[in-house]
Protein backbone atom coordinates (compact mmCIF):
# COMPACT_ATOMS: atom_id res chain seq x y z
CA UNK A 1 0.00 0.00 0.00
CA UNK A 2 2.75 2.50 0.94
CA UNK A 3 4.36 1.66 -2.72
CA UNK A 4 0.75 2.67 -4.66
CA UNK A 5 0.33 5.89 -2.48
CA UNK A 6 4.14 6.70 -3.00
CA UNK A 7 4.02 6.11 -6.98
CA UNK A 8 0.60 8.15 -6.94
CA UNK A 9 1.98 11.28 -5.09
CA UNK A 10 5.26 11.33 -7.67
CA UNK A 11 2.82 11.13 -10.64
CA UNK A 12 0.88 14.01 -8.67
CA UNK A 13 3.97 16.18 -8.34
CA UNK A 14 5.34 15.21 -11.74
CA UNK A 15 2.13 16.31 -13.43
CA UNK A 16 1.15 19.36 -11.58
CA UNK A 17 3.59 21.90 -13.35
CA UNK A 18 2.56 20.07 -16.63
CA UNK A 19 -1.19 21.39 -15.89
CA UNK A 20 -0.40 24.25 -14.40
CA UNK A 21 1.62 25.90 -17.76
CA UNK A 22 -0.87 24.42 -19.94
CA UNK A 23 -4.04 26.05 -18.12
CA UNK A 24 -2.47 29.73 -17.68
CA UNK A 25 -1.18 30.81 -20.91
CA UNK A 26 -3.09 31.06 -24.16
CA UNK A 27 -0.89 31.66 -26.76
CA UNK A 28 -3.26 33.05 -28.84
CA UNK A 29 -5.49 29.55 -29.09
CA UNK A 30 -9.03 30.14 -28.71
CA UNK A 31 -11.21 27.82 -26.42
CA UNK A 32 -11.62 25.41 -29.88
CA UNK A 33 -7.85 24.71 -30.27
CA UNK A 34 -7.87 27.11 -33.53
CA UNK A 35 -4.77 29.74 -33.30
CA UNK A 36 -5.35 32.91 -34.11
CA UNK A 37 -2.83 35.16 -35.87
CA UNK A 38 -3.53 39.08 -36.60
CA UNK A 39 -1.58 40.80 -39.58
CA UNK A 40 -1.74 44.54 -40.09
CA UNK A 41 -0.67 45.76 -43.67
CA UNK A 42 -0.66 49.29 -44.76
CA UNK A 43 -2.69 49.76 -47.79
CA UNK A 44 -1.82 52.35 -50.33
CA UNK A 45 -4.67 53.98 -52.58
CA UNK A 46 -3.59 55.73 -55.44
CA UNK A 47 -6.49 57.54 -56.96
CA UNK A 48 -6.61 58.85 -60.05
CA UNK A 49 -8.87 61.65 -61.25
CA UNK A 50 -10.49 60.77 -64.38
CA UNK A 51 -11.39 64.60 -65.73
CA UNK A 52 -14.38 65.58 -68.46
CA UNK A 53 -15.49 68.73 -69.95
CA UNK A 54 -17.92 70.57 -67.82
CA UNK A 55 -16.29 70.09 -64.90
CA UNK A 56 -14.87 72.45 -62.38
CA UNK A 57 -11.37 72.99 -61.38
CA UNK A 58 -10.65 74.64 -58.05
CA UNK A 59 -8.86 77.58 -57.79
CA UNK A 60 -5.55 75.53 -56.18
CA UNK A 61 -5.45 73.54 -59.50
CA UNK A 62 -5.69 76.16 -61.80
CA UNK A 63 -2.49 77.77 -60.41
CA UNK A 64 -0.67 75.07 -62.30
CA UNK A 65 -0.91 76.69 -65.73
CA UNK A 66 1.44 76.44 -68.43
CA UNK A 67 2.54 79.48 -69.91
CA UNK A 68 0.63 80.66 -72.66
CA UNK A 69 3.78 81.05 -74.81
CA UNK A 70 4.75 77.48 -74.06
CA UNK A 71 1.31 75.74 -75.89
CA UNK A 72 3.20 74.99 -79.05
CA UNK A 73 5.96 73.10 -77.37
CA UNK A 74 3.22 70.68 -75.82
CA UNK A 75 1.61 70.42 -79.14
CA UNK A 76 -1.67 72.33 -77.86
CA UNK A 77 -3.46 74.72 -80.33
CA UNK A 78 -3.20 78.03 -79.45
CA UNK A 79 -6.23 79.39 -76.38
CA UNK A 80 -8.46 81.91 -77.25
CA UNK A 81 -9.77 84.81 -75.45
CA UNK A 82 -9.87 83.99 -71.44
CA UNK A 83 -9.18 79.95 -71.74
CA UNK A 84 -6.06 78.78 -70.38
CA UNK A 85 -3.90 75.21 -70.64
CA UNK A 86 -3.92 73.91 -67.20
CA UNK A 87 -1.40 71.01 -66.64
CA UNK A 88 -2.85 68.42 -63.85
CA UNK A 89 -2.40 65.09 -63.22
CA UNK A 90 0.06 64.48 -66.40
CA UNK A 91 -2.66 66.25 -68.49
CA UNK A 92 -2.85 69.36 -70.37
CA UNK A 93 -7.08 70.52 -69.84
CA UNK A 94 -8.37 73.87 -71.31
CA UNK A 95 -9.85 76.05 -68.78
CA UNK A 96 -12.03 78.80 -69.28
CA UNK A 97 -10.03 80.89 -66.93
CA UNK A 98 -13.04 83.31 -65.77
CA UNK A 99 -15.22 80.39 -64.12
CA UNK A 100 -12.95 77.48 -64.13
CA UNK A 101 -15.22 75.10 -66.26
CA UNK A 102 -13.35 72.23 -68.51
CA UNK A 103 -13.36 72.97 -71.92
CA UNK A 104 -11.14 70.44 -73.97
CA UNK A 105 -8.46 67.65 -72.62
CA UNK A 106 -5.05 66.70 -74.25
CA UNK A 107 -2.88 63.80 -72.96
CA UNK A 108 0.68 64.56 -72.48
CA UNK A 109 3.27 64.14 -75.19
């Protein structure tokens, strides 16, 4: 009897610890067994403005203007009276440069 009581008290003691790390941390295991692993990525949007006539430029855009002696360089006809080239985005739009309002579009050359 003293043998069975001795072996069962050193498989007591043996196992406690075992339990005992087992029970307090997680480890990031839910209460199913399934780990659980959280990844942050930085996304980054690039968003391109598609532009069309008859819209409205604000004032900060139309302060990118190419000079009106420079049209011909960009192969642009030549403005008339109070329209402006405006260069935005990697595209040349004419402006009417009273209200701002999209009159014609040219890709870059």
């Amino acid at each position: 009897m003293k043998k069975l009581v001795t072996v069962f008290l050193a498989a007591t003691i043996l196992a406690a610890p075992m339990a005992q790390a087992q029970g307090r941390h997680d480890y990031g295991h839910d209460r199913r067994g399934v780990h659980e692993r959280t990844v942050t990525t930085k996304k980054v949007i690039i968003k391109k403005h598609r532009w069309d006539r008859g819209q409205r430029l604000t004032p900060a855009q139309r302060r990118h203007f190419v000079d009106r002696r420079e049209y011909r360089r960009y192969h642009l006809r030549e403005p008339r009276r109070n329209e402006r080239w405006v260069r935005v985005d990697n595209q040349f739009l004419l402006i009417n440069a009273v209200s701002g309002l999209i009159i014609g579009l040219a890709a870059a050359r």
